[in-house]
C-alpha atoms as a PDB file:
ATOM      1  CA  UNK A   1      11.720  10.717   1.057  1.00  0.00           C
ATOM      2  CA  UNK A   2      14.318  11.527   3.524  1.00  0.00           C
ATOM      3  CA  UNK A   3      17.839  11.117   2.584  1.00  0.00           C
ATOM      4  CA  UNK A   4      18.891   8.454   5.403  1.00  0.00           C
ATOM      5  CA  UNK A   5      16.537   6.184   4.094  1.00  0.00           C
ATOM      6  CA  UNK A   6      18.955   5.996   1.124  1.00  0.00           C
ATOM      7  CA  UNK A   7      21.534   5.940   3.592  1.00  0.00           C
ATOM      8  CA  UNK A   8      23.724   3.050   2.542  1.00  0.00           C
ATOM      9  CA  UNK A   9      24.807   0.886   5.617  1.00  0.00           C
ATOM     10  CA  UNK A  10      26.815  -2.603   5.075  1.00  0.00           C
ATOM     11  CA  UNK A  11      27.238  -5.194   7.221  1.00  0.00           C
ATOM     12  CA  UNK A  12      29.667  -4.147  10.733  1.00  0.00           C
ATOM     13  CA  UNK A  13      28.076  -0.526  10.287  1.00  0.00           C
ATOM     14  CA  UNK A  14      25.090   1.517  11.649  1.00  0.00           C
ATOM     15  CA  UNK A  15      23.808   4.559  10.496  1.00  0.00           C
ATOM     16  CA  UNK A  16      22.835   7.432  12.738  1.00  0.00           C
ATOM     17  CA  UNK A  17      21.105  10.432  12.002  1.00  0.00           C
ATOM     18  CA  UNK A  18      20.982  13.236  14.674  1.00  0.00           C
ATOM     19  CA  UNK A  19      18.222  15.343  14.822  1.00  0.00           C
ATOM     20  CA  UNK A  20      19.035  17.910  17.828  1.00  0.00           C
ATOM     21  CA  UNK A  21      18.656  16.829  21.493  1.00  0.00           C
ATOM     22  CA  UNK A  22      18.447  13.543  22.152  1.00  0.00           C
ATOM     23  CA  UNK A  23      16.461  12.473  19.230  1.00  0.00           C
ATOM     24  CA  UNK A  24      18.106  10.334  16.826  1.00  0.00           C
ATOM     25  CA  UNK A  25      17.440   8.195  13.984  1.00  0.00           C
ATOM     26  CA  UNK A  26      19.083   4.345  13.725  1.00  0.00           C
ATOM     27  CA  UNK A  27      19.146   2.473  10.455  1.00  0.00           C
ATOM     28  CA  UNK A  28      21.305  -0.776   9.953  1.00  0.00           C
ATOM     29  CA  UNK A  29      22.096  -3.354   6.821  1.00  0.00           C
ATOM     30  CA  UNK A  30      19.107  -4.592   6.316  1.00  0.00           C
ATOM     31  CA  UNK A  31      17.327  -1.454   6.008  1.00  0.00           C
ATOM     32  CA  UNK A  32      15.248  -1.117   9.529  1.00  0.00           C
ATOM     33  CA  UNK A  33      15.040   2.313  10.637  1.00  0.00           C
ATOM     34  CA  UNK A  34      14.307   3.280  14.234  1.00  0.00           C
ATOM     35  CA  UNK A  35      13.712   6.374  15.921  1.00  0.00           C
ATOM     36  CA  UNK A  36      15.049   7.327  19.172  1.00  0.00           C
ATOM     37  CA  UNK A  37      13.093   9.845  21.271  1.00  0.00           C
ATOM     38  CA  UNK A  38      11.550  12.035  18.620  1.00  0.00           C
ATOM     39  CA  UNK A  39      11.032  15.488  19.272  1.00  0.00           C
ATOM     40  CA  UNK A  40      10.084  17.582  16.846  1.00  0.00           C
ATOM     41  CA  UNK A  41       7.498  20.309  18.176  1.00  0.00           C
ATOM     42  CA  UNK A  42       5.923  23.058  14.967  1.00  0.00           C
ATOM     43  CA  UNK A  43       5.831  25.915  17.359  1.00  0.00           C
ATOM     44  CA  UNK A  44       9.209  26.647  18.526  1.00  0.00           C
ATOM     45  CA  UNK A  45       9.342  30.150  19.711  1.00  0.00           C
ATOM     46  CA  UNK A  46      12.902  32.218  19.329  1.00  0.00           C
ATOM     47  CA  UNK A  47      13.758  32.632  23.641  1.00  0.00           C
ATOM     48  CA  UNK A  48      13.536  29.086  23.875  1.00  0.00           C
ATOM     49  CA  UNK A  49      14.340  27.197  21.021  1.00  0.00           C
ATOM     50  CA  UNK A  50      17.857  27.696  19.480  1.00  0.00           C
ATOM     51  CA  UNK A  51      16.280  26.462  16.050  1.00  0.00           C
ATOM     52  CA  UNK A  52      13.125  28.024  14.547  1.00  0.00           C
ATOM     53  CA  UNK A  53      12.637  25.382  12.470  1.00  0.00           C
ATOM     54  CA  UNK A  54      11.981  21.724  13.064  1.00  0.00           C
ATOM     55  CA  UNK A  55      14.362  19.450  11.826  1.00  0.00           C
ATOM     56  CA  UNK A  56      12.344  16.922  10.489  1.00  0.00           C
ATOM     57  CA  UNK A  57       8.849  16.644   8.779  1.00  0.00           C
ATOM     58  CA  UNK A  58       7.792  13.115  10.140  1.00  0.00           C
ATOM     59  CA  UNK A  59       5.973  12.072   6.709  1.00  0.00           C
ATOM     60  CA  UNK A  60       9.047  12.244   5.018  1.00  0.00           C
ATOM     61  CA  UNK A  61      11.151   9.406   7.323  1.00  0.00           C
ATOM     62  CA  UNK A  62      10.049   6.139   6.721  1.00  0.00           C
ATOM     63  CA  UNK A  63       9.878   5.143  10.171  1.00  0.00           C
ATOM     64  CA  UNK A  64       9.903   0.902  11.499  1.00  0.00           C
ATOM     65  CA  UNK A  65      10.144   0.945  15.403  1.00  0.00           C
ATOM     66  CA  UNK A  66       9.961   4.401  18.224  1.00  0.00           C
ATOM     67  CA  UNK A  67      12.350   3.166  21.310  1.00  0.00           C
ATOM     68  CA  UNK A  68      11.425   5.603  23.760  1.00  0.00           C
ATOM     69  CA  UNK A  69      13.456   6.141  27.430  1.00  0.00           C
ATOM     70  CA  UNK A  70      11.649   8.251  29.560  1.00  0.00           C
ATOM     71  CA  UNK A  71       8.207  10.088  29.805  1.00  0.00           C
ATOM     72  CA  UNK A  72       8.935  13.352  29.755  1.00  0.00           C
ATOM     73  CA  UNK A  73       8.077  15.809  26.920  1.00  0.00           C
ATOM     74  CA  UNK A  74      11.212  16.100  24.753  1.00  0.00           C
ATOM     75  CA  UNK A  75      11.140  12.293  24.972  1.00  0.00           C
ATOM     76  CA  UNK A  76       8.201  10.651  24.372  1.00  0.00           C
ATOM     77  CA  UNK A  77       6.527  14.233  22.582  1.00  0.00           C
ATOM     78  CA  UNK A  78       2.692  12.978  21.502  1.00  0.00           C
ATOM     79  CA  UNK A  79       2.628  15.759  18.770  1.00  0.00           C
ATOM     80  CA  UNK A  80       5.722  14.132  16.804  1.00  0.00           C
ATOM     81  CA  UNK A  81       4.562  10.608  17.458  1.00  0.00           C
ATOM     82  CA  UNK A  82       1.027  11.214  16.354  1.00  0.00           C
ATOM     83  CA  UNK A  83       2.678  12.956  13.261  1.00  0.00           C
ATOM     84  CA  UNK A  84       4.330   9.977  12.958  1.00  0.00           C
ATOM     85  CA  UNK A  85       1.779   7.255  13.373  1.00  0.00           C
ATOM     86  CA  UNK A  86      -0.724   8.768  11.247  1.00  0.00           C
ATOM     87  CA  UNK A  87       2.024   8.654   8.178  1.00  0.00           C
ATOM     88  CA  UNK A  88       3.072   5.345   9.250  1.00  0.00           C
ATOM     89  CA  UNK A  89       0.263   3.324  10.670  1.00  0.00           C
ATOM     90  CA  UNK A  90       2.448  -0.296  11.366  1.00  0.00           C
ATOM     91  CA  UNK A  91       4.659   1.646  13.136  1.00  0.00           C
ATOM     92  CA  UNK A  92       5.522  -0.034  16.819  1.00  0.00           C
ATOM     93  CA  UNK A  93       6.654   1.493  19.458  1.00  0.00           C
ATOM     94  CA  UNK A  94       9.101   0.152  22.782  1.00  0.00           C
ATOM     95  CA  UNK A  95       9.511   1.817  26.130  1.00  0.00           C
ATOM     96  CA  UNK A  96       8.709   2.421  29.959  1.00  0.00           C
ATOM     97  CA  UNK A  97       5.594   1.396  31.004  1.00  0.00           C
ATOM     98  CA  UNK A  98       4.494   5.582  31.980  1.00  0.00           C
ATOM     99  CA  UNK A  99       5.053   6.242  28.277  1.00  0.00           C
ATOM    100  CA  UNK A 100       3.742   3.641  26.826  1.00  0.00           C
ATOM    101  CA  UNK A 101       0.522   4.896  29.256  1.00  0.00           C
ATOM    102  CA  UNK A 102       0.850   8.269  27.378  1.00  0.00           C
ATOM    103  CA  UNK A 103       0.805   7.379  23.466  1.00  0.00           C
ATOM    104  CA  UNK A 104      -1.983   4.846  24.560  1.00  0.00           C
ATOM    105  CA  UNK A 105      -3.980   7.530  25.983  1.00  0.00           C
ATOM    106  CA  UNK A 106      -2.946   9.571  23.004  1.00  0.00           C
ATOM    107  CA  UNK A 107      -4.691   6.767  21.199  1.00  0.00           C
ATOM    108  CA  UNK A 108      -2.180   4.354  19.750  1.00  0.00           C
ATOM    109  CA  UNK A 109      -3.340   0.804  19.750  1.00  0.00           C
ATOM    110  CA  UNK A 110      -1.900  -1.707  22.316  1.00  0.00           C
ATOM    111  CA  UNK A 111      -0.534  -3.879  19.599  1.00  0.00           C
ATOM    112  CA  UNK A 112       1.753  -1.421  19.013  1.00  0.00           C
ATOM    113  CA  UNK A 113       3.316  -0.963  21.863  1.00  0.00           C
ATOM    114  CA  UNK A 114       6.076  -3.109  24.620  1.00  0.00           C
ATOM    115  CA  UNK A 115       6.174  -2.010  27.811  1.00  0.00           C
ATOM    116  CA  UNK A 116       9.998  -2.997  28.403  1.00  0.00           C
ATOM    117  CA  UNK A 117      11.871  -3.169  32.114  1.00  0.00           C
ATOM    118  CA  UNK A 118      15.816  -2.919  33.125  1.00  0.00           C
ATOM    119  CA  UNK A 119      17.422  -5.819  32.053  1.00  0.00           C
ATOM    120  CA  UNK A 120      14.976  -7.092  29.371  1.00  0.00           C
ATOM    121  CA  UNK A 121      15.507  -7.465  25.435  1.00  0.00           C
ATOM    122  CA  UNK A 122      13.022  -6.663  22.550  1.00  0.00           C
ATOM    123  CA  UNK A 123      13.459  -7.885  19.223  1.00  0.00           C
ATOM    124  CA  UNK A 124      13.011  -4.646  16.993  1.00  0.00           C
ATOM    125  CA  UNK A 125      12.623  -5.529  13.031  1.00  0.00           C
ATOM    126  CA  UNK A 126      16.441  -6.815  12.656  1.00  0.00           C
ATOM    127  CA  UNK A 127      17.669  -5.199  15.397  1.00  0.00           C
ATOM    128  CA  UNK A 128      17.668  -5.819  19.244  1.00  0.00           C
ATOM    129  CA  UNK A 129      17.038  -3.431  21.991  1.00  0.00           C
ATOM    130  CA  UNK A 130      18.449  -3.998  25.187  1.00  0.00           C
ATOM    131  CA  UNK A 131      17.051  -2.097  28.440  1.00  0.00           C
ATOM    132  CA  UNK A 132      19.190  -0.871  31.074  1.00  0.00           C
ATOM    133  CA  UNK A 133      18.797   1.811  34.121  1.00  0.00           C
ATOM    134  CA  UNK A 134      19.508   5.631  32.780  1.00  0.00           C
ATOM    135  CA  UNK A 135      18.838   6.670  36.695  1.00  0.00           C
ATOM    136  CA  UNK A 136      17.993   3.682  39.383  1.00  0.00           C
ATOM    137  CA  UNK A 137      14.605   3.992  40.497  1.00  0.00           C
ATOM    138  CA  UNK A 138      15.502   4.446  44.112  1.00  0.00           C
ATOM    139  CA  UNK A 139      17.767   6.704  43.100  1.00  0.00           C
ATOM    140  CA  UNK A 140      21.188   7.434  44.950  1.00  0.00           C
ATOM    141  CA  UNK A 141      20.796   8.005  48.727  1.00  0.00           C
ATOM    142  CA  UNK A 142      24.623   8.017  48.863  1.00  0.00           C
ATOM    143  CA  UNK A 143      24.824  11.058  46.568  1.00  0.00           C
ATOM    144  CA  UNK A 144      21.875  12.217  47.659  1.00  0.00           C
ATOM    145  CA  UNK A 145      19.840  12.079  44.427  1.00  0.00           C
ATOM    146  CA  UNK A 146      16.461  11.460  44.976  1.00  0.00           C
ATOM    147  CA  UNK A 147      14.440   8.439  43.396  1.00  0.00           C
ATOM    148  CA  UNK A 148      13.215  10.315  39.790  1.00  0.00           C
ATOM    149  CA  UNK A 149       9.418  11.001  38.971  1.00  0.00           C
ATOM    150  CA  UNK A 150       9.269   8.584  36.525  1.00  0.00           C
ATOM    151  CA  UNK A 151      10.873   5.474  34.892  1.00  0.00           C
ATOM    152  CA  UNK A 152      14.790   6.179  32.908  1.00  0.00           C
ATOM    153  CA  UNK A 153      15.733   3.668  30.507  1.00  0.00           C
ATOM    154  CA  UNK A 154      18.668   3.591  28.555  1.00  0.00           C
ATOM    155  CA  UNK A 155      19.299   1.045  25.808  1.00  0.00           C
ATOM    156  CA  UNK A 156      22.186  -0.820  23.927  1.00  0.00           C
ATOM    157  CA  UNK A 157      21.066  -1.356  20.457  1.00  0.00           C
ATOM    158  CA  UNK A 158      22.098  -4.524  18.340  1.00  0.00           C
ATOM    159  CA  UNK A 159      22.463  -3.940  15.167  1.00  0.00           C
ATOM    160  CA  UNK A 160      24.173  -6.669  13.195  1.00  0.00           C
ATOM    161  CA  UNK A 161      27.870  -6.610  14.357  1.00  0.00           C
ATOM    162  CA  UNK A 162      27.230  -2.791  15.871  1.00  0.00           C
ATOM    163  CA  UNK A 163      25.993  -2.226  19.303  1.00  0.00           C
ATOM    164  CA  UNK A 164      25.239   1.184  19.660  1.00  0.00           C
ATOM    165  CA  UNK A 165      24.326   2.466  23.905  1.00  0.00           C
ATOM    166  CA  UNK A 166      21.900   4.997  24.056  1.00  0.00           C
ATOM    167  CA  UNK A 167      22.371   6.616  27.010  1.00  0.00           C
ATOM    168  CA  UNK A 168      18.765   8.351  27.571  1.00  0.00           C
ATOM    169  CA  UNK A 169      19.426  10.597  30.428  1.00  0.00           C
ATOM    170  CA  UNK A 170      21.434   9.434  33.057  1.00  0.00           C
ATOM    171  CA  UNK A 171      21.671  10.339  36.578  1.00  0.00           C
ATOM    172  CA  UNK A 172      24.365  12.944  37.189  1.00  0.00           C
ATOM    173  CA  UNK A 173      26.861  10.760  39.367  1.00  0.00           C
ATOM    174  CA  UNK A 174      26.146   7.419  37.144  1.00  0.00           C
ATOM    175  CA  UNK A 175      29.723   6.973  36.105  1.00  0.00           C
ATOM    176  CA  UNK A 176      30.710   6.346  39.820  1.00  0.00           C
ATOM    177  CA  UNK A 177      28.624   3.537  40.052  1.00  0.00           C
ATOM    178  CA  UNK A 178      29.634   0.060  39.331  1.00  0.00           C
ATOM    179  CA  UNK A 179      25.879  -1.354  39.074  1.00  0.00           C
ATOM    180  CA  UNK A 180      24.947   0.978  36.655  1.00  0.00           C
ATOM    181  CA  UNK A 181      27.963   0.921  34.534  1.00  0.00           C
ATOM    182  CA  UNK A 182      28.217  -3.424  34.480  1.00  0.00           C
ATOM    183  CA  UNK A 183      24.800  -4.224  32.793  1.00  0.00           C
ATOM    184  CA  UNK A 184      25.721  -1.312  30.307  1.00  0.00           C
ATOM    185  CA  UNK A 185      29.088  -3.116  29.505  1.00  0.00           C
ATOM    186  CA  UNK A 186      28.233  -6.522  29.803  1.00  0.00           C
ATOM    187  CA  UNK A 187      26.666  -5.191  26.207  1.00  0.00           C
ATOM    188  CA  UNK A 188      29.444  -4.105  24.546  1.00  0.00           C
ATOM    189  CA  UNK A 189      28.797  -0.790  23.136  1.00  0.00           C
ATOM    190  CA  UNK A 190      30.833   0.177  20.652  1.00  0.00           C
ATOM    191  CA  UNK A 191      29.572   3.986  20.496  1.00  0.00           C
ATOM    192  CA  UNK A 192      27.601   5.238  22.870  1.00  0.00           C
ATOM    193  CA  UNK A 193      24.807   8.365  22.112  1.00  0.00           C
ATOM    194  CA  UNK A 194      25.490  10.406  25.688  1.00  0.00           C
ATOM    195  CA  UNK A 195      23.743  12.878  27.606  1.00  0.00           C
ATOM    196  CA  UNK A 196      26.050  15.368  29.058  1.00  0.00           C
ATOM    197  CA  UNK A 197      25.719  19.330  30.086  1.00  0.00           C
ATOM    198  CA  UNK A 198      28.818  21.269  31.257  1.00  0.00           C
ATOM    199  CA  UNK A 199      26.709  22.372  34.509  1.00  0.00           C
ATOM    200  CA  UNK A 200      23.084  21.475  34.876  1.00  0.00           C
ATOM    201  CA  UNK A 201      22.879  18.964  37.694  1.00  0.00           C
ATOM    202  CA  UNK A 202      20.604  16.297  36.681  1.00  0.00           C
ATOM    203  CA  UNK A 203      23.162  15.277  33.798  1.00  0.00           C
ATOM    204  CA  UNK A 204      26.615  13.646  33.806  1.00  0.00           C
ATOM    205  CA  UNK A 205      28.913  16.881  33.269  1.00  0.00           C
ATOM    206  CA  UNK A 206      31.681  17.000  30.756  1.00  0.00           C
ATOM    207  CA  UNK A 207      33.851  14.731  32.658  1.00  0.00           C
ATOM    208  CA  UNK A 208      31.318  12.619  33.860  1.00  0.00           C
ATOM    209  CA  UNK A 209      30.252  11.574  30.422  1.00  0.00           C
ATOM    210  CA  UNK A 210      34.101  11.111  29.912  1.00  0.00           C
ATOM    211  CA  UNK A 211      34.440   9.003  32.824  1.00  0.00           C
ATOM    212  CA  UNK A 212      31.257   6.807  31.428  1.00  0.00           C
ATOM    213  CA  UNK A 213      32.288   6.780  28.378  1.00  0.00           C
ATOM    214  CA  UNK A 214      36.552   5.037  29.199  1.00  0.00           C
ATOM    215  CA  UNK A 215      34.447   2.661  31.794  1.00  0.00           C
ATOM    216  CA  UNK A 216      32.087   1.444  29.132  1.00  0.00           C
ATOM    217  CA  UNK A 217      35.458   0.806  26.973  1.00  0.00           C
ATOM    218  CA  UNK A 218      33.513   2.489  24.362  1.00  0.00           C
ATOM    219  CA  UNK A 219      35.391   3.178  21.322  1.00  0.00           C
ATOM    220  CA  UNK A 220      33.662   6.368  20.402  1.00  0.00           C
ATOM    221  CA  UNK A 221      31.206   8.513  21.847  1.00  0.00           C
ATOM    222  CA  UNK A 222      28.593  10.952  20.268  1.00  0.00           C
ATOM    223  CA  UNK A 223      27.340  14.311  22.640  1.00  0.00           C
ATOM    224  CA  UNK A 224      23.439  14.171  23.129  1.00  0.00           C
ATOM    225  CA  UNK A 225      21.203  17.304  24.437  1.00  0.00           C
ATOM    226  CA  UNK A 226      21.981  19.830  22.791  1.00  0.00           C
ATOM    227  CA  UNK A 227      20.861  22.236  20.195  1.00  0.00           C
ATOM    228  CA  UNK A 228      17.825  22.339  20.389  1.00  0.00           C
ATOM    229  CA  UNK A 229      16.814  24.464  24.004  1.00  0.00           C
ATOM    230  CA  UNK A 230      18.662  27.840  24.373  1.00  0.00           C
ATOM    231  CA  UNK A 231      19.016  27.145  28.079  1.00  0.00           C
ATOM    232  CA  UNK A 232      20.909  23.536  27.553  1.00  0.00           C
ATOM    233  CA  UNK A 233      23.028  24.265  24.507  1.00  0.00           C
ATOM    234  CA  UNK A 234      26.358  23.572  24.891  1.00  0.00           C
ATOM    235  CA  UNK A 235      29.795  23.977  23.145  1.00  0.00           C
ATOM    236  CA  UNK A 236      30.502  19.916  22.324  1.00  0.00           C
ATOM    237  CA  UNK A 237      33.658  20.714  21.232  1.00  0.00           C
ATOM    238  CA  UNK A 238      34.742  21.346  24.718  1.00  0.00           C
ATOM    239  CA  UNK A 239      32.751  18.191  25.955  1.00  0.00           C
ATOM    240  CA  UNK A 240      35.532  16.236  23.518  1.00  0.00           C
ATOM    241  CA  UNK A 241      38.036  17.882  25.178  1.00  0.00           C
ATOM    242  CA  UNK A 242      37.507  15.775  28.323  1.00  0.00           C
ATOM    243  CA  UNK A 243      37.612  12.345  26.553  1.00  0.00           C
ATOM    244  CA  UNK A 244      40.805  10.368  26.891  1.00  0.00           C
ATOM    245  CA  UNK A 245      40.877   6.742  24.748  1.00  0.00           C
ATOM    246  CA  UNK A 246      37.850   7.448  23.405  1.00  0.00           C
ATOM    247  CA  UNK A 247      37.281   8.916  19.859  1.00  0.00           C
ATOM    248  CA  UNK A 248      34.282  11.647  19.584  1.00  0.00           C
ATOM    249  CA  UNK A 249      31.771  12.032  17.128  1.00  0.00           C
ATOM    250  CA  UNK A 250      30.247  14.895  17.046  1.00  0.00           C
ATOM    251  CA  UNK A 251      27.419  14.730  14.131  1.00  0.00           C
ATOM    252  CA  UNK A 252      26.583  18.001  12.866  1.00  0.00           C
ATOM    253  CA  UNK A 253      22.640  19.031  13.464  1.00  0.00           C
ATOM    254  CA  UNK A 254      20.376  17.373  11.796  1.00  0.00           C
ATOM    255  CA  UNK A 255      23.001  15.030   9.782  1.00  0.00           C
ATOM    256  CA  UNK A 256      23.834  11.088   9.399  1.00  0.00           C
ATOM    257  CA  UNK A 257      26.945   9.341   9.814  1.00  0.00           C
ATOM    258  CA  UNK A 258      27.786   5.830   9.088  1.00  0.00           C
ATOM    259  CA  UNK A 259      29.704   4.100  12.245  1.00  0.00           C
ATOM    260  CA  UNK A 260      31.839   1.070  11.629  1.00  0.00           C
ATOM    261  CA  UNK A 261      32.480  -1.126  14.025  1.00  0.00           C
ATOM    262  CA  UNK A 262      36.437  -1.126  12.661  1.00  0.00           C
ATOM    263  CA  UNK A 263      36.347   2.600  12.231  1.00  0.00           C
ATOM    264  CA  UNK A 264      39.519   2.681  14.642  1.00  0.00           C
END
């Protein structure tokens, strides 16, 4: 058994496990655990991977609901998910229609599965997952960012008195856009799991995420993306550096923390 499922979370308080990257594990009071983008490949050769280990043997997570935002391989990865599946059969699974297309071609069963759109809500064991846009998908003419190759969902997570965004990976300029930004806070995150590289173009940089994270009003903000591929690590201490109002977490690999919604 994995530790986080003895993870004790009370009522006004989510647990979070990070697992490297964007892959994170959500558990709230009464005891439904959901997986966020798992991505936990065996063969993880040293040039590429900055951990030669995975972080996570999926048999040993009890494992409720998959919310998955995009489908591209460190996101919707059909090795970890048919890991996954085949230790927990009931498992269900929520996201974009192309990777929902995948893991039923990988040969989950359609009652398994919601496709979910932008602006929709599915009800996941206690907890609620609500859809937004992570990039639109006519992208941004304006700042010249070109419609992406497949659907980018990002989600804000009800769970109990906690609302928890999960940002997915959001188109670089996103802060600087009202649209994007309004269904997001209409929400009310309280945290918000965020996608950020100092340099790398198709990401919010450092003060980018900063600027997402004071328009959100979030009240604290956890770095995403990281630690896991040797070409998009990043120092997350100097990502904090850029926040102003807003407190960050920064969960060390492969750990849990329990948020409270009063924590400030």
């Amino acid at each position: 058994m994995h530790p986080f499922e003895d993870l004790t979370v009370r009522d006004g308080t989510v647990g979070i496990h990070w697992f490297g990257q964007s892959s994170f594990a959500l558990k709230d009071a009464a005891g439904t655990i959901i997986q966020v983008d798992p991505y936990f490949p065996r063969e993880r050769p040293a040039e590429r991977y900055v951990h030669s280990r995975s972080p996570l043997h999926e048999a040993s997570l009890h494992t409720d609901f998959i919310l998955l935002t995009h489908n591209h391989g460190d996101h919707t990865c059909i090795e970890s998910i048919n890991r996954i599946r085949s230790a927990y059969p009931n498992v269900r699974f929520v996201g974009p229609e192309e990777s929902i297309q995948a893991i039923h071609e990988a040969g989950v069963s359609t009652a398994q599965t919601r496709i979910i759109h932008s602006g929709k809500t599915e009800k996941t064991g206690s907890m609620n997952a609500h859809a937004v846009w992570a990039k639109p998908p006519d992208g941004l003419p304006e700042d010249e960012i070109n419609p992406p190759d497949v659907t980018h969902l990002g989600y804000v997570l009800e769970a109990g008195n906690a609302r928890v965004y999960i940002s997915g990976d959001p188109v670089n300029t996103f802060g600087d856009h009202e649209e994007l930004l309004q269904p997001v806070r209409q929400l009310k995150p309280d945290i918000g799991l965020l996608t950020t590289h100092p340099d790398e173009g198709e990401f919010p940089f450092f003060e980018g995420s900063a600027k997402i994270a004071s328009a959100l009003s979030l009240k604290a903000a956890v770095p995403a993306h990281y630690s896991c591929f040797v070409r998009r690590n990043y120092n997350p201490t100097k990502w904090a550096s850029h926040l102003s109002g807003v407190d960050p977490l920064i969960i060390p690999y492969n750990q849990s923390v329990i948020y409270s919604v009063n924590q400030r």
